[in-house]
Protein backbone atom coordinates (compact mmCIF):
# COMPACT_ATOMS: atom_id res chain seq x y z
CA UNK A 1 115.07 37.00 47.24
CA UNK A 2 117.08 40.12 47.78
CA UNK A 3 117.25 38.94 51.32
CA UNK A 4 118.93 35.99 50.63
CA UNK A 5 121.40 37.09 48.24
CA UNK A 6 122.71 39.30 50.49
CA UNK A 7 122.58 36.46 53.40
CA UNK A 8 124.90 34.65 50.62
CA UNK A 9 127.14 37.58 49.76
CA UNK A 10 127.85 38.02 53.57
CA UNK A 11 129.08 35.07 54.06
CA UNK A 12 130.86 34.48 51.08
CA UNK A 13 132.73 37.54 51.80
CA UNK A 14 133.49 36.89 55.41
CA UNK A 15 134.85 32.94 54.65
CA UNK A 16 137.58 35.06 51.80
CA UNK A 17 137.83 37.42 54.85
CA UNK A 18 137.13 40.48 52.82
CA UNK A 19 136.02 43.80 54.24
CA UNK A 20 134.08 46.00 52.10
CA UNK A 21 130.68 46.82 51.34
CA UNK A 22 128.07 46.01 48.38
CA UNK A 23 125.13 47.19 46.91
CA UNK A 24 122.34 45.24 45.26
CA UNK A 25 120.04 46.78 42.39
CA UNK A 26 117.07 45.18 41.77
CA UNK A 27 116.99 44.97 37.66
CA UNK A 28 114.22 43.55 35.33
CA UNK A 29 115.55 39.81 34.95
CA UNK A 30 119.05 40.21 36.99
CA UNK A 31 120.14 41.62 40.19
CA UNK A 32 123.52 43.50 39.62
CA UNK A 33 125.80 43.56 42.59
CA UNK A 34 128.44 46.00 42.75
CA UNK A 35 131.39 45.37 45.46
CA UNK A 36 133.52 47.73 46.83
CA UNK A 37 136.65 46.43 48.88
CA UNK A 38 140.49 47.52 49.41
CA UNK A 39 141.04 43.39 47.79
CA UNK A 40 139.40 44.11 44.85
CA UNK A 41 142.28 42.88 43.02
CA UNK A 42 142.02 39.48 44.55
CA UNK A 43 138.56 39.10 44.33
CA UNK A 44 138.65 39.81 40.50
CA UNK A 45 141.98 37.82 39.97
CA UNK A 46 143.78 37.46 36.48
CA UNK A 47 141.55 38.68 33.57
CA UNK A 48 138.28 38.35 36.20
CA UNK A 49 138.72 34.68 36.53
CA UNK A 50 137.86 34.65 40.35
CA UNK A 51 135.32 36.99 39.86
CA UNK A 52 133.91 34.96 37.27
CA UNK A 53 133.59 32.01 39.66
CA UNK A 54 132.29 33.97 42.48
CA UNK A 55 129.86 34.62 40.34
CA UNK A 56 128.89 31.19 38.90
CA UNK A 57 129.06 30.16 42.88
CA UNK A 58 126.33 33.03 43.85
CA UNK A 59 123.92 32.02 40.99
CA UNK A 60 124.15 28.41 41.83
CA UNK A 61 123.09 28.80 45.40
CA UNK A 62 120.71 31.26 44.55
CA UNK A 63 118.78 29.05 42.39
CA UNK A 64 118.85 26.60 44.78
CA UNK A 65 117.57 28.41 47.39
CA UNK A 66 114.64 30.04 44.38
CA UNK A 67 111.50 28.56 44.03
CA UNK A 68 109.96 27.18 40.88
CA UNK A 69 109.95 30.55 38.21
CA UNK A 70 111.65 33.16 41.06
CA UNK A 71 115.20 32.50 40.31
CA UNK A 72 117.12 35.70 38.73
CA UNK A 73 120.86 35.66 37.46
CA UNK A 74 123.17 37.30 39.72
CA UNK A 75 125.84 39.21 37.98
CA UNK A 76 128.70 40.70 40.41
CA UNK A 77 130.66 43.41 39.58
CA UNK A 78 134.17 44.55 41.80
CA UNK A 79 135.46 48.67 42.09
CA UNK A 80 133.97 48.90 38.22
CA UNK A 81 135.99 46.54 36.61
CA UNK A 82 133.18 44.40 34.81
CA UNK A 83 131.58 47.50 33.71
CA UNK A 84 135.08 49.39 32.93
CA UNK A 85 135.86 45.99 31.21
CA UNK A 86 132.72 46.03 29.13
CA UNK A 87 133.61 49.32 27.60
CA UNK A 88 137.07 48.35 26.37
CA UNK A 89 135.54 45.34 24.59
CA UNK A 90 132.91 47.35 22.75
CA UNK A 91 135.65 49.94 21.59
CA UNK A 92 138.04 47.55 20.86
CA UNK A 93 135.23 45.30 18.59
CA UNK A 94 134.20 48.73 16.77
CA UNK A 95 137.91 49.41 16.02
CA UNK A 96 138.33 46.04 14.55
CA UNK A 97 134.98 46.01 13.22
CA UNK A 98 135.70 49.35 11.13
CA UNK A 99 139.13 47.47 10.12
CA UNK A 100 137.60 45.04 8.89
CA UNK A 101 135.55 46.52 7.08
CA UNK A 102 137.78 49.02 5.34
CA UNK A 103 140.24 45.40 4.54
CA UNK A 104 137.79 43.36 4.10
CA UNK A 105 140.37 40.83 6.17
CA UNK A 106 138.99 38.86 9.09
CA UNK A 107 140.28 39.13 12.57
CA UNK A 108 141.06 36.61 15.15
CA UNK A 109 140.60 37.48 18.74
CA UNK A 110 142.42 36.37 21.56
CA UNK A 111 140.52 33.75 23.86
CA UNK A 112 138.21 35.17 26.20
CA UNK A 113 135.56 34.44 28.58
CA UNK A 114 131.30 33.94 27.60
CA UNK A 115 130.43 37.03 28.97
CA UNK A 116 132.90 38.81 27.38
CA UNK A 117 132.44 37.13 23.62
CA UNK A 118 128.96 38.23 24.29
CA UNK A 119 129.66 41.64 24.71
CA UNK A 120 131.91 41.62 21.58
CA UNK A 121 128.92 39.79 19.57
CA UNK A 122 126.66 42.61 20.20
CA UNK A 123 128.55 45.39 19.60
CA UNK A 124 129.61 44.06 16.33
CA UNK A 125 125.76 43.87 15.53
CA UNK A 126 125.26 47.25 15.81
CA UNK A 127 128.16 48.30 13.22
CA UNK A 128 126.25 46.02 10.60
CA UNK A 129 127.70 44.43 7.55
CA UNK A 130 129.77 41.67 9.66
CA UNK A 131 129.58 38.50 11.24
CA UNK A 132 131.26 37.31 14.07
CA UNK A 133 131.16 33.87 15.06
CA UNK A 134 132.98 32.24 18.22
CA UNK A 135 135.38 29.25 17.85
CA UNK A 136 137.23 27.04 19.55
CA UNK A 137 136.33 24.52 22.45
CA UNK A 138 136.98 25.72 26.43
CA UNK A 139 139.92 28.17 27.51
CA UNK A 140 140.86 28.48 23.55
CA UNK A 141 137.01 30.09 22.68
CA UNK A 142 137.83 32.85 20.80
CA UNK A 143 136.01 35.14 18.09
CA UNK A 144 136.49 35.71 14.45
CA UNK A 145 135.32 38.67 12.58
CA UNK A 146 134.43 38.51 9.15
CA UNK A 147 132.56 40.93 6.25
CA UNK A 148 129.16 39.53 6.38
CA UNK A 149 128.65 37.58 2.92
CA UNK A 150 125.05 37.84 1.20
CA UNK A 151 123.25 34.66 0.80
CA UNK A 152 121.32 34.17 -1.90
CA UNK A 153 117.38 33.81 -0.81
CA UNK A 154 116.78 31.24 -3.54
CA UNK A 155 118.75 29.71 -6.55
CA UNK A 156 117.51 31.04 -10.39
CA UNK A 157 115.20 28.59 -12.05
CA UNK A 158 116.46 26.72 -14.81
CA UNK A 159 115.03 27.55 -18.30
């Protein structure tokens, strides 16, 4: 499998005609690509747009060329920005996470991509006491942060 995903990454690369290198790790469920290239800026374009489609385009030809139960997500990362990227999103949800807890005012986000909602869902999880729920339909998906409100676990019984 490893084979072939770097039999797919070569030649991706070489039809943008980009010169650079890449490493594959071999993770539990995923295989984590990191690319390394003067372009880097291209490859990612604005707010990792390109990058985000490179990547959709590697996992769809990957599971094509999978058998039954062997395919496993492919998730490309250029010079650090995914993972540089990741790290601003979990400060900035704790920041607004705190502020919204201390104002007890929800926050709208701006719109961002799956991946990155994802990462702003789960580091809100760990601050506890809000809920964040994504809204919105395609380009406009954004996230709202709110104090999480108690439910009641069942209504009194009438006397």
């Amino acid at each position: 499998m490893e084979e072939q995903l770097s039999e797919v990454l070569d030649n991706l690369l070489g039809m943008l005609l980009l010169e650079g290198s890449y490493e594959i790790e071999d993770a539990k469920d995923s295989f984590v690509v990191s690319i390394d290239t003067k372009d880097a800026g291209r490859l990612i374009g604005a707010r990792g747009e390109s990058l985000e489609g490179l990547q959709l385009l590697v996992n769809q030809i990957m599971s094509r060329k999978a058998g039954e139960g062997d395919f496993k997500r492919v998730m490309l990362d250029v010079a650090g920005w995914r993972k540089q990227k990741e790290a601003e999103l979990k400060s900035m949800a704790e920041q607004l996470g705190k502020q919204v807890l201390e104002t007890g005012k929800e926050v709208e986000l701006e719109p961002m991509s799956a991946w990155q909602r994802r990462v702003v869902h789960l580091a809100l999880e760990d601050l506890g006491g809000l809920s964040s729920e994504s809204l919105g339909e395609g380009r406009d998906r954004h996230i709202v942060i709110k104090v999480k409100t108690e439910q009641p676990d069942a209504k009194p019984e009438k006397s």
